[in-house]
Protein backbone atom coordinates (compact mmCIF):
# COMPACT_ATOMS: atom_id res chain seq x y z
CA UNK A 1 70.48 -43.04 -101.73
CA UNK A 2 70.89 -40.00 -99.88
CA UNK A 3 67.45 -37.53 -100.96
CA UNK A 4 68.51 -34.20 -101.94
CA UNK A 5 66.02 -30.99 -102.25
CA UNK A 6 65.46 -29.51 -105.44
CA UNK A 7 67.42 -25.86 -106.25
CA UNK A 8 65.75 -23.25 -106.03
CA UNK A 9 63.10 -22.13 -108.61
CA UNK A 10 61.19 -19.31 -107.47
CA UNK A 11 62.26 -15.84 -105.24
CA UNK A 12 59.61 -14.09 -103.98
CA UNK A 13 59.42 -10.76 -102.73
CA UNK A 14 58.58 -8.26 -100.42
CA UNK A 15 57.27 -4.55 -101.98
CA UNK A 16 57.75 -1.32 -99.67
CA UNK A 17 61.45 -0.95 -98.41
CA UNK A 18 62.86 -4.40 -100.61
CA UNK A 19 61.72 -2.86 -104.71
CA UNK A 20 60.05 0.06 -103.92
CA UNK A 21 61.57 2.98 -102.02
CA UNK A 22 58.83 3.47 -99.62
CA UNK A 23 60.34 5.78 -97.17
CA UNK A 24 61.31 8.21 -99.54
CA UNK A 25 57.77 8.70 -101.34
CA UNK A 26 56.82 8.80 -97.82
CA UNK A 27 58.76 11.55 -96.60
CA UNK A 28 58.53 13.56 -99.85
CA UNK A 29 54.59 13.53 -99.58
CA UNK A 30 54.43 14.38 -95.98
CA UNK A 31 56.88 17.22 -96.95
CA UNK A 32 54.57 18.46 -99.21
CA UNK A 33 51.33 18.14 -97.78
CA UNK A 34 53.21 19.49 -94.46
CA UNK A 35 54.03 22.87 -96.10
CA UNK A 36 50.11 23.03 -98.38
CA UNK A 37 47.55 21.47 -96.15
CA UNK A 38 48.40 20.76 -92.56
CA UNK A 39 47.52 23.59 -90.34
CA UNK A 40 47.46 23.46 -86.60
CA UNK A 41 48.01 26.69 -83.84
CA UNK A 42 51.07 25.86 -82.76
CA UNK A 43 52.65 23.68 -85.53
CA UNK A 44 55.27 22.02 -84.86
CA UNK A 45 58.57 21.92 -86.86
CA UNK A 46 58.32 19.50 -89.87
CA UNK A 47 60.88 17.09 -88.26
CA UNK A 48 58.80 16.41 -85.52
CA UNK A 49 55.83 16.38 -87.59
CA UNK A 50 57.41 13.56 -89.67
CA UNK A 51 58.04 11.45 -86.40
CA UNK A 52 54.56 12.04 -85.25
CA UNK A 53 52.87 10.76 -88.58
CA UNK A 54 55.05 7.41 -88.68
CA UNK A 55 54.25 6.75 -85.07
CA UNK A 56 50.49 7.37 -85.58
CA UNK A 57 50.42 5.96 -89.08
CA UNK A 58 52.22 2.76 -88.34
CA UNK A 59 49.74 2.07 -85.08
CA UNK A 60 46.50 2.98 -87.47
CA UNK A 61 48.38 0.56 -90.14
CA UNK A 62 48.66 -2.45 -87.59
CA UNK A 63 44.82 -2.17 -86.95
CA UNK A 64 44.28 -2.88 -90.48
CA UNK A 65 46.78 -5.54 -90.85
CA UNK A 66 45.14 -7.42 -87.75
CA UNK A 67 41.58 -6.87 -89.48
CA UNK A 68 40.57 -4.63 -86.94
CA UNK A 69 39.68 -1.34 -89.45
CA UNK A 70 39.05 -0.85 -92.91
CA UNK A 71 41.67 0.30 -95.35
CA UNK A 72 40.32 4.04 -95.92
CA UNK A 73 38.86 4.02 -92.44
CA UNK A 74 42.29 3.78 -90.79
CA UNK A 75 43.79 6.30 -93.40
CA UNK A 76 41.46 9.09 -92.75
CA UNK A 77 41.30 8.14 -88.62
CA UNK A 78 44.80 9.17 -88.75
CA UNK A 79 44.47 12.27 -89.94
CA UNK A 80 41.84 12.79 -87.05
CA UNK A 81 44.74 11.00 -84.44
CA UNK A 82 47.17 13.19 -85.40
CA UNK A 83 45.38 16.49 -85.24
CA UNK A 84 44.14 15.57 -81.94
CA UNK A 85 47.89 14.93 -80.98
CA UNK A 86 48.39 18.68 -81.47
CA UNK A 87 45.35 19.73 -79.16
CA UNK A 88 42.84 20.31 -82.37
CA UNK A 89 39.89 18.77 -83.70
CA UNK A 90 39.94 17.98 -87.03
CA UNK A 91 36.01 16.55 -88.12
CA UNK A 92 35.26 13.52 -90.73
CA UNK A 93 34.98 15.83 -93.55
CA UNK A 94 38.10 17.92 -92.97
CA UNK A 95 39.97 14.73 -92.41
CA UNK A 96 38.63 12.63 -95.69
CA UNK A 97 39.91 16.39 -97.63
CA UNK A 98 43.18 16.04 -96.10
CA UNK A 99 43.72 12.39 -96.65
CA UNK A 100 43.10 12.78 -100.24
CA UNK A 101 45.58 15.20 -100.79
CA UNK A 102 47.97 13.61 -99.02
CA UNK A 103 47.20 10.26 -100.98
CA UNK A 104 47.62 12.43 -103.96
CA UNK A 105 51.36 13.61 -103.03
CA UNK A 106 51.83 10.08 -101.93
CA UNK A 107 51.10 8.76 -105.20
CA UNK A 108 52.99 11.09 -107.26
CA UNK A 109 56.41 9.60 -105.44
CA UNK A 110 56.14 5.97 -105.86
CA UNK A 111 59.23 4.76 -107.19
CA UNK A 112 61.68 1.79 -107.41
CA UNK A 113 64.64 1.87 -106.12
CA UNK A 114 67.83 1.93 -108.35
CA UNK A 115 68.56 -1.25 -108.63
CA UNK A 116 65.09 -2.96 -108.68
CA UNK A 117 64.32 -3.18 -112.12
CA UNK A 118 68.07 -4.30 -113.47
CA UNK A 119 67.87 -6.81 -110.91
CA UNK A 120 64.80 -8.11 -111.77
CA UNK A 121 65.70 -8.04 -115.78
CA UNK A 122 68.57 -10.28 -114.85
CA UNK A 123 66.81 -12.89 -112.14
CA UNK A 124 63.74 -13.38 -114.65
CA UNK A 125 66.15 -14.98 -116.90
CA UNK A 126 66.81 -17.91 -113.86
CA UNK A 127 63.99 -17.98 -111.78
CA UNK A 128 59.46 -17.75 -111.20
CA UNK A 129 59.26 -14.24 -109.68
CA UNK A 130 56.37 -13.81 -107.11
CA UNK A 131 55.38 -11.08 -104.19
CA UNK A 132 53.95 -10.88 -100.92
CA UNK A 133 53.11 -7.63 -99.55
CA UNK A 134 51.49 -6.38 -96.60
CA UNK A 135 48.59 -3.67 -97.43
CA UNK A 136 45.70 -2.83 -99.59
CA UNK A 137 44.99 -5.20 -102.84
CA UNK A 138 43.93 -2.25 -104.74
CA UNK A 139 46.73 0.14 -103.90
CA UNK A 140 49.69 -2.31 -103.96
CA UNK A 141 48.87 -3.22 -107.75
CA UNK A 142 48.72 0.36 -108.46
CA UNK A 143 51.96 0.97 -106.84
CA UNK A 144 53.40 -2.23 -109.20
CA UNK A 145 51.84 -0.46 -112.57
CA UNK A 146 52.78 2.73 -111.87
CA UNK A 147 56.48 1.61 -111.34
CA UNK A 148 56.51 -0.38 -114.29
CA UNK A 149 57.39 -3.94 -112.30
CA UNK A 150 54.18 -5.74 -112.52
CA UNK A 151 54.88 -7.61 -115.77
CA UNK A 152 57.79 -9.40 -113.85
CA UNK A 153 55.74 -11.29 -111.39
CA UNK A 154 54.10 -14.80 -111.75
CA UNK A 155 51.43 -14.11 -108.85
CA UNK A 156 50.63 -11.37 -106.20
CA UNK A 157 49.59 -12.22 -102.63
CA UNK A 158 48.24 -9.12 -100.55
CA UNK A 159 47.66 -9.40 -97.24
CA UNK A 160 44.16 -6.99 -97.74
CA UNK A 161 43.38 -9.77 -100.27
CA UNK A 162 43.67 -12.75 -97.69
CA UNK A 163 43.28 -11.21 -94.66
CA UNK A 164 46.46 -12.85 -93.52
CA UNK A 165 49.63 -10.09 -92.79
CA UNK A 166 53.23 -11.13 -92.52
CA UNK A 167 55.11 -12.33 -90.37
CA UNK A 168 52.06 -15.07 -90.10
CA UNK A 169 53.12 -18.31 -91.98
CA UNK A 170 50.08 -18.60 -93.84
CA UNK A 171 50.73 -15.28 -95.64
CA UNK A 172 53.61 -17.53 -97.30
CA UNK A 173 51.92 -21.22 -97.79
CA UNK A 174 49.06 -18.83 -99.57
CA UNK A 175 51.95 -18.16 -102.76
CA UNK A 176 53.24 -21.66 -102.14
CA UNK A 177 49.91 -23.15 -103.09
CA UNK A 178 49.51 -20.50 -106.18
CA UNK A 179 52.93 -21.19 -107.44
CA UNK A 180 52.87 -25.13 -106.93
CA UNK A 181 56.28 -25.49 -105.57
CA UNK A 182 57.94 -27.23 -102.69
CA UNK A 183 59.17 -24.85 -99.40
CA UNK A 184 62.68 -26.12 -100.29
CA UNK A 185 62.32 -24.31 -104.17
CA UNK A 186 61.32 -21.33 -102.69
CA UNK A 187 63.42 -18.06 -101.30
CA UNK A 188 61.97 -14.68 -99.79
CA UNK A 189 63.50 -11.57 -100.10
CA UNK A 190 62.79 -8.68 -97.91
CA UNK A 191 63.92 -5.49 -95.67
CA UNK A 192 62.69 -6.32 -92.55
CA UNK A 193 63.75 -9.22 -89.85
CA UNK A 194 60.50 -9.14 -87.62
CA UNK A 195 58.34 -9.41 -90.65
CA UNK A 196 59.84 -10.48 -93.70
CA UNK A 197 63.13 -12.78 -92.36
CA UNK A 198 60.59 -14.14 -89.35
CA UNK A 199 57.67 -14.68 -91.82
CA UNK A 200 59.47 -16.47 -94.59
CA UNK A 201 61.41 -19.23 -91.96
CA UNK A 202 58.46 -19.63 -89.99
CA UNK A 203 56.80 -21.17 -93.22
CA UNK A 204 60.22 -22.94 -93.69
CA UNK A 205 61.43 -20.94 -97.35
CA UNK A 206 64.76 -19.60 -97.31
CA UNK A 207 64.91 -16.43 -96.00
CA UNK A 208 67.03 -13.33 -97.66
CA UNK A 209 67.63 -10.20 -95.53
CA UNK A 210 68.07 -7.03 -97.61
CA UNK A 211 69.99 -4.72 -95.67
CA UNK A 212 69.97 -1.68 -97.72
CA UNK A 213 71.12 0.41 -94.73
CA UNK A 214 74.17 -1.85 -93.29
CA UNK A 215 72.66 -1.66 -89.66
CA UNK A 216 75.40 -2.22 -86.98
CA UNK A 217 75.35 -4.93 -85.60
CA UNK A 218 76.52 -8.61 -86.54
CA UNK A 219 77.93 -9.34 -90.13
CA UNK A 220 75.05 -12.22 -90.40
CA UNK A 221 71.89 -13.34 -89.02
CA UNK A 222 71.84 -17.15 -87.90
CA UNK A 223 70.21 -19.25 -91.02
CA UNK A 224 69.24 -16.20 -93.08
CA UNK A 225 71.07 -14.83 -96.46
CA UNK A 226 72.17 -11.52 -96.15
CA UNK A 227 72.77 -8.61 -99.24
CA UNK A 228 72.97 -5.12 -99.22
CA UNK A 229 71.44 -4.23 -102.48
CA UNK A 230 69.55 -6.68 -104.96
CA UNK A 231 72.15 -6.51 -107.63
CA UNK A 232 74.16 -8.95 -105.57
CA UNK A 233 71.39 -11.72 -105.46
CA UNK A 234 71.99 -13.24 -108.87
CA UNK A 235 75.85 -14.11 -107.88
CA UNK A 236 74.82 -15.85 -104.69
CA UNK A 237 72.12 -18.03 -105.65
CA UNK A 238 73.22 -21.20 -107.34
């Protein structure tokens, strides 16, 4: 008799950019600590200051992901990197000041997207619900009880927590273990293809694309699941 895999039990998902609209709080906290706090001789419009910060920021990010700085270390040495990329100095104190307000704006914009939390109401009802998120333990919970979405999930894997980042495989047999289900019972849902889609079929789980922006480009990735909002999940999942 031919063996056939079990359906699918549990979806697991990614946090910033997949429930959590990370780019907006992101850009509505730089806006404000932009126009309050940020103060350089020449400063430069706030467009370009946004481009700067997400350049520097994501670089500072990827040493903490690879274990090479602390959490709070990177946060305030970009501050420092990014006064220094507008010719000024900017010393530990000043920097640690200006990090905290900007953590403050930050944290006042966390939000879900639209249609997280109907979504996630209506999958309960069929499947486990887990997450695996790239970042700090600490901050990543607070981000999941401030938004009101922690109660959904069955168990919480942070990279901080591990010390293993997606796309690494491990990341993902980490909630396989916790959950104690098969790779073939098991979907990931997430934003992004180099981390999330390259992560989740590396450790051989089905892999769902979110595509919340419709990039150009072809209609469907080879061997992935593709949806446009998470709404759309609960019809295409047997």
């Amino acid at each position: 008799m031919e063996k056939t895999n079990p359906p699918l039990q549990a979806l697991v998902f990614d946090l910033d950019g997949t429930l959590l609209d990370q780019e907006g709080a992101e850009r509505d906290a730089l806006r404000m600590f932009y126009e309050a706090d940020f103060s350089v001789p020449s400063k430069p419009s706030y467009h370009a200051f946004l481009r700067d910060w997400r350049n520097i920021a994501g670089d500072y990010l990827q040493r903490f992901l690879d274990n090479r700085m602390g959490f709070e270390e990177q946060r305030i040495a970009r501050i420092q990197a990014l006064y220094t990329n507008y010719g000024s100095e900017c010393g530990l104190e000043k920097a640690g000041r200006l990090h905290e307000a900007y953590a403050a704006y930050y944290r006042s914009q966390w939000r879900a997207f639209d249609d997280t939390l109907p979504a996630l109401k209506k999958l309960s009802r069929r499947f486990k619900l887990a997450l695996i998120t790239n970042g700090d333990g600490a901050q990543q919970r607070a981000k999941l009880e401030r938004t009101r979405l922690a109660p959904f999930f069955a168990d919480v894997v942070v990279s901080g927590d591990v010390k293993i980042s997606k796309p690494d495989p491990a990341i993902f047999k980490v909630s396989e273990k916790n959950l104690g289900l098969p790779t073939t019972a098991l979907a990931y849902i997430g934003d992004r293809l180099d981390v999330d889609v390259a992560g989740a079929k590396a450790a051989a789980w089905t892999a769902i694309w979110l595509d919340r922006k419709g990039m150009p480009g072809p209609p469907t990735v080879p061997g992935t699941l593709v949806v446009g909002n998470l709404l759309t999940l609960d019809a295409m999942l047997p």
